[in-house]
N, C-alpha and C. Protein backbone atom coordinates (compact mmCIF):
# COMPACT_ATOMS: atom_id res chain seq x y z
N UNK A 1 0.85 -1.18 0.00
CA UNK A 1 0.00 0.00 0.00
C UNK A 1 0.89 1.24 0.00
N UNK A 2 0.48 1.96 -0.75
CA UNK A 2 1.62 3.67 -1.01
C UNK A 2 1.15 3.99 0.24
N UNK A 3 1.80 4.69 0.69
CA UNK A 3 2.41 5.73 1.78
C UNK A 3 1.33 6.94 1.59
N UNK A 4 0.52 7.84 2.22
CA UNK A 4 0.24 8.59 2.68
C UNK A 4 0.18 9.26 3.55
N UNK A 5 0.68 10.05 3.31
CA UNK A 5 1.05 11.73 4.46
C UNK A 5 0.16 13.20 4.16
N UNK A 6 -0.57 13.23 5.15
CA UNK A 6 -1.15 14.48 4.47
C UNK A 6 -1.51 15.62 5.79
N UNK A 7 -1.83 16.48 5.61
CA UNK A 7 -1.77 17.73 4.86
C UNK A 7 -0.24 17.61 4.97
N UNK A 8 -0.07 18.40 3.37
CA UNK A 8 1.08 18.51 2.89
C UNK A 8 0.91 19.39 1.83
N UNK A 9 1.49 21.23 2.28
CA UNK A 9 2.45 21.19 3.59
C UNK A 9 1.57 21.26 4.66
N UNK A 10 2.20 21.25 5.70
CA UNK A 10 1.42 21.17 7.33
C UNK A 10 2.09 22.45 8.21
N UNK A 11 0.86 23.25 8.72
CA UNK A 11 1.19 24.26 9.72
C UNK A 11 1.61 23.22 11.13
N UNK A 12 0.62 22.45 11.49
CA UNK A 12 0.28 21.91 12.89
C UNK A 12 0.37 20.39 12.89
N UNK A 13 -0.25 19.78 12.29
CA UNK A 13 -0.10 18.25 12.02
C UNK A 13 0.11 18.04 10.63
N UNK A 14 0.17 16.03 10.74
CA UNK A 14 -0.07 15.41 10.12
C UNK A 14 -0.57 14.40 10.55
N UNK A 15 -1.30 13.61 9.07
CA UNK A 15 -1.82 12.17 9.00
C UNK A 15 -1.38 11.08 8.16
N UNK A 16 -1.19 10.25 9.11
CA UNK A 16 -0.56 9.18 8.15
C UNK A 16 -2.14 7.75 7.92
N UNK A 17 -2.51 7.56 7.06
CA UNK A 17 -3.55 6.80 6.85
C UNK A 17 -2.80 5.40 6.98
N UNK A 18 -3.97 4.80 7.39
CA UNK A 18 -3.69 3.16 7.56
C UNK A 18 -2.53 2.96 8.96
N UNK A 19 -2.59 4.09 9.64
CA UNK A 19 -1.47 3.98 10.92
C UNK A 19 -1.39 2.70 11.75
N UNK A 20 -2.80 1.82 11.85
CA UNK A 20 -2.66 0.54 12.61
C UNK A 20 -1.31 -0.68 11.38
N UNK A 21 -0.99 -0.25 10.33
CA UNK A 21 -0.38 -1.39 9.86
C UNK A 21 1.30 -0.60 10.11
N UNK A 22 1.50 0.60 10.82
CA UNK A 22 2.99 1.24 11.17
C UNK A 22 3.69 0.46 12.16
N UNK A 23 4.56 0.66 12.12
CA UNK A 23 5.69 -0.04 13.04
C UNK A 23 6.38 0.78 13.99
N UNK A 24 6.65 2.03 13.14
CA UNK A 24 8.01 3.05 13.34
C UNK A 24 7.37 4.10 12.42
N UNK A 25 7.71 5.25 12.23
CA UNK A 25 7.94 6.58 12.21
C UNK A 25 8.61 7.72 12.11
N UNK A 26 9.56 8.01 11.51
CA UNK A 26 10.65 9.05 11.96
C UNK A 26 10.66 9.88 10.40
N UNK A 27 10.97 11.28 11.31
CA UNK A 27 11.04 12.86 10.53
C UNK A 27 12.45 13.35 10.74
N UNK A 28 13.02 13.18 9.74
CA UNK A 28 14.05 13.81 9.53
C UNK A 28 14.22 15.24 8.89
N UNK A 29 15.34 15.94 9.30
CA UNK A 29 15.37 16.77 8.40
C UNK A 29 16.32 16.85 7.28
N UNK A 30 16.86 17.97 6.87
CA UNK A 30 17.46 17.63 5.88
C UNK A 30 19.16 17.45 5.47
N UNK A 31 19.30 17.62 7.09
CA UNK A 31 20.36 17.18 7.42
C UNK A 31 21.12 15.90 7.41
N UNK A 32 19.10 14.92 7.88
CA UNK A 32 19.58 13.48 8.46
C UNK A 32 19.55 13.05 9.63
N UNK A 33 19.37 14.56 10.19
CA UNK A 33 18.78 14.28 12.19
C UNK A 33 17.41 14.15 12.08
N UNK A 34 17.19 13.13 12.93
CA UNK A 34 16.11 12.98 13.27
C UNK A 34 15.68 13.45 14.06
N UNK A 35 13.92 14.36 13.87
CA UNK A 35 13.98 15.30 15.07
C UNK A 35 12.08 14.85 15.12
N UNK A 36 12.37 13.84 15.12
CA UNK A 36 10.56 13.12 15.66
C UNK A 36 10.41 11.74 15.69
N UNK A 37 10.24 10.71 16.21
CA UNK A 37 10.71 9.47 16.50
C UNK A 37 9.54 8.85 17.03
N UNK A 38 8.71 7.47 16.69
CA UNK A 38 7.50 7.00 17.06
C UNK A 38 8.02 5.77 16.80
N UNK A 39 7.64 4.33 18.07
CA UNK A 39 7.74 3.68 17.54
C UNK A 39 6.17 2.25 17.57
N UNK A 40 6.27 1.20 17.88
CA UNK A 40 4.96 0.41 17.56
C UNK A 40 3.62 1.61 18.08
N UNK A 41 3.80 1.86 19.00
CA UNK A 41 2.58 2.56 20.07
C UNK A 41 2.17 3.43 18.83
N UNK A 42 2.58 4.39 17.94
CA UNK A 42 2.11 4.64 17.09
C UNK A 42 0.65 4.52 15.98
N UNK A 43 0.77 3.19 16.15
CA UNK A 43 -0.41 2.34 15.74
C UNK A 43 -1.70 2.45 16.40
N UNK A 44 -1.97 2.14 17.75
CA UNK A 44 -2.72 2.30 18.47
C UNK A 44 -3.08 3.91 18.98
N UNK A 45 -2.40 4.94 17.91
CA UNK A 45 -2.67 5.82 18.05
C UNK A 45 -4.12 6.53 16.84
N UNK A 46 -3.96 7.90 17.28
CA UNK A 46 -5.28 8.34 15.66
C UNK A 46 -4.23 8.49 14.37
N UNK A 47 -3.34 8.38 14.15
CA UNK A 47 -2.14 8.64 12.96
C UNK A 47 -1.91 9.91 13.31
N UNK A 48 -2.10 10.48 13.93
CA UNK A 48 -1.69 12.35 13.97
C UNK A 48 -0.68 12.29 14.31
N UNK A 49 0.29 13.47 13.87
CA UNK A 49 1.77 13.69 14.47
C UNK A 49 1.74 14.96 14.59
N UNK A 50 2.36 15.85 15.75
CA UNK A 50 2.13 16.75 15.81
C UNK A 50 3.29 17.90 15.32
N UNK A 51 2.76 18.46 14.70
CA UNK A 51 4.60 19.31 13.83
C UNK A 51 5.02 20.55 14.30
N UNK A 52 4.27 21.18 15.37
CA UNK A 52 4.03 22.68 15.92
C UNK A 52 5.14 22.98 16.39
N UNK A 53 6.38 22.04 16.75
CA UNK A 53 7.33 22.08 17.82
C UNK A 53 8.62 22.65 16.43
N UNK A 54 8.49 21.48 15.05
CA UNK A 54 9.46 21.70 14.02
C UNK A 54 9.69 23.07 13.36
N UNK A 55 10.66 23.46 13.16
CA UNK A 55 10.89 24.85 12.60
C UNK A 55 10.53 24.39 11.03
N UNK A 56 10.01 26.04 10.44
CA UNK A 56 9.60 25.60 9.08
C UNK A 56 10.82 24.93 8.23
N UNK A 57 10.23 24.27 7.08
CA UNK A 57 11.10 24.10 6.14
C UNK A 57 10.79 22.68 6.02
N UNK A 58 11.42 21.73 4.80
CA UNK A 58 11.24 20.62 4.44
C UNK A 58 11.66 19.35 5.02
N UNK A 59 10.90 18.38 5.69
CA UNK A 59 11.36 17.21 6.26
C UNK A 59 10.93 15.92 5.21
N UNK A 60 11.79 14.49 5.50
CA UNK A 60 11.77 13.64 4.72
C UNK A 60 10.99 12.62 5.97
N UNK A 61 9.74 11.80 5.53
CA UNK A 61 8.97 11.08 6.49
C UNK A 61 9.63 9.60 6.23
N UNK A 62 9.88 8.85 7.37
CA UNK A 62 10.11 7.77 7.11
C UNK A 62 8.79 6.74 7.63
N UNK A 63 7.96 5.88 6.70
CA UNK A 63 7.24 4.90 7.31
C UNK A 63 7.66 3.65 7.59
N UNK A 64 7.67 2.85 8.47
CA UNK A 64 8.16 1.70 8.82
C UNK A 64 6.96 0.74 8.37
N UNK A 65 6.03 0.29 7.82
CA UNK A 65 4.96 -1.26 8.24
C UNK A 65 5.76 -2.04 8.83
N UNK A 66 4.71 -2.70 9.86
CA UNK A 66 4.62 -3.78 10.15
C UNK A 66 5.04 -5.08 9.61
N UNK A 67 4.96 -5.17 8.04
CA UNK A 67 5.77 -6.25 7.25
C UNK A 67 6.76 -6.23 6.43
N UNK A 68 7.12 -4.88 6.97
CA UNK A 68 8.92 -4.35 6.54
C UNK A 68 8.97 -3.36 5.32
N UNK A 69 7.94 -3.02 5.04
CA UNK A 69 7.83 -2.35 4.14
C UNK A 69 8.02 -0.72 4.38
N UNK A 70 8.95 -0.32 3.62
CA UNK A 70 9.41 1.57 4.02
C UNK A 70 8.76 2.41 3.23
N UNK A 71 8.15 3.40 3.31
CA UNK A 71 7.97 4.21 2.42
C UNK A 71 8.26 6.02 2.93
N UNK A 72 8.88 6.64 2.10
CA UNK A 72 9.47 7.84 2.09
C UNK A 72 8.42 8.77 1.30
N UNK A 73 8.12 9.97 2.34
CA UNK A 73 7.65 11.14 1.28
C UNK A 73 8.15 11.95 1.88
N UNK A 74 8.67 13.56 1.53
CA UNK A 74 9.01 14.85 1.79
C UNK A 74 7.34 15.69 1.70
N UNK A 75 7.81 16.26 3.22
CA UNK A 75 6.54 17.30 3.53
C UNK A 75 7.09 18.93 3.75
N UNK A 76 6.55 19.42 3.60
CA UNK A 76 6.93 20.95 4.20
C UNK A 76 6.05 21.49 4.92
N UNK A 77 7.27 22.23 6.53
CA UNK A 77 5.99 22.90 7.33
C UNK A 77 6.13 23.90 7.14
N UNK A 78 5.47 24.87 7.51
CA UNK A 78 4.78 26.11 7.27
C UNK A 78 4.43 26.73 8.75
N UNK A 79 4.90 28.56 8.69
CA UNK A 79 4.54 28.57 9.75
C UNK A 79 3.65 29.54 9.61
């Protein structure tokens, strides 16, 4: 299943659809630091991530599934 991330760009959140099949989670920037980190508990969450804390500019999303499957999209926040 493709990867969805949305709103994109994001002032305040995001959503990741289908979050019960996630594993892991992580927002990098564009450095390569990781500056947001989720791991199984994620799932049992609503998919929201909250972005209010990240300074603007472009981050790369990493999705983990559950059956190893990664998928990458670039979001931009907005302030």
């Amino acid at each position: 299943m493709q990867l969805s991330v949305y709103s994109n760009p994001s002032t305040d959140r995001l959503f990741i659809r289908d979050n019960g099949t996630v594993k892991e989670v992580v927002i990098n920037n564009l450095n390569g630091n990781a500056v947001y980190r989720a791991s199984s508990s994620f799932a049992a969450g609503n998919g929201l991530i909250d972005v209010t804390s990240l300074p603007q500019g472009m981050y790369i999303v990493k999705v983990t599934r559950q059956n190893g499957l990664i998928s990458t999209s670039k979001i931009v926040v907005n302030k």
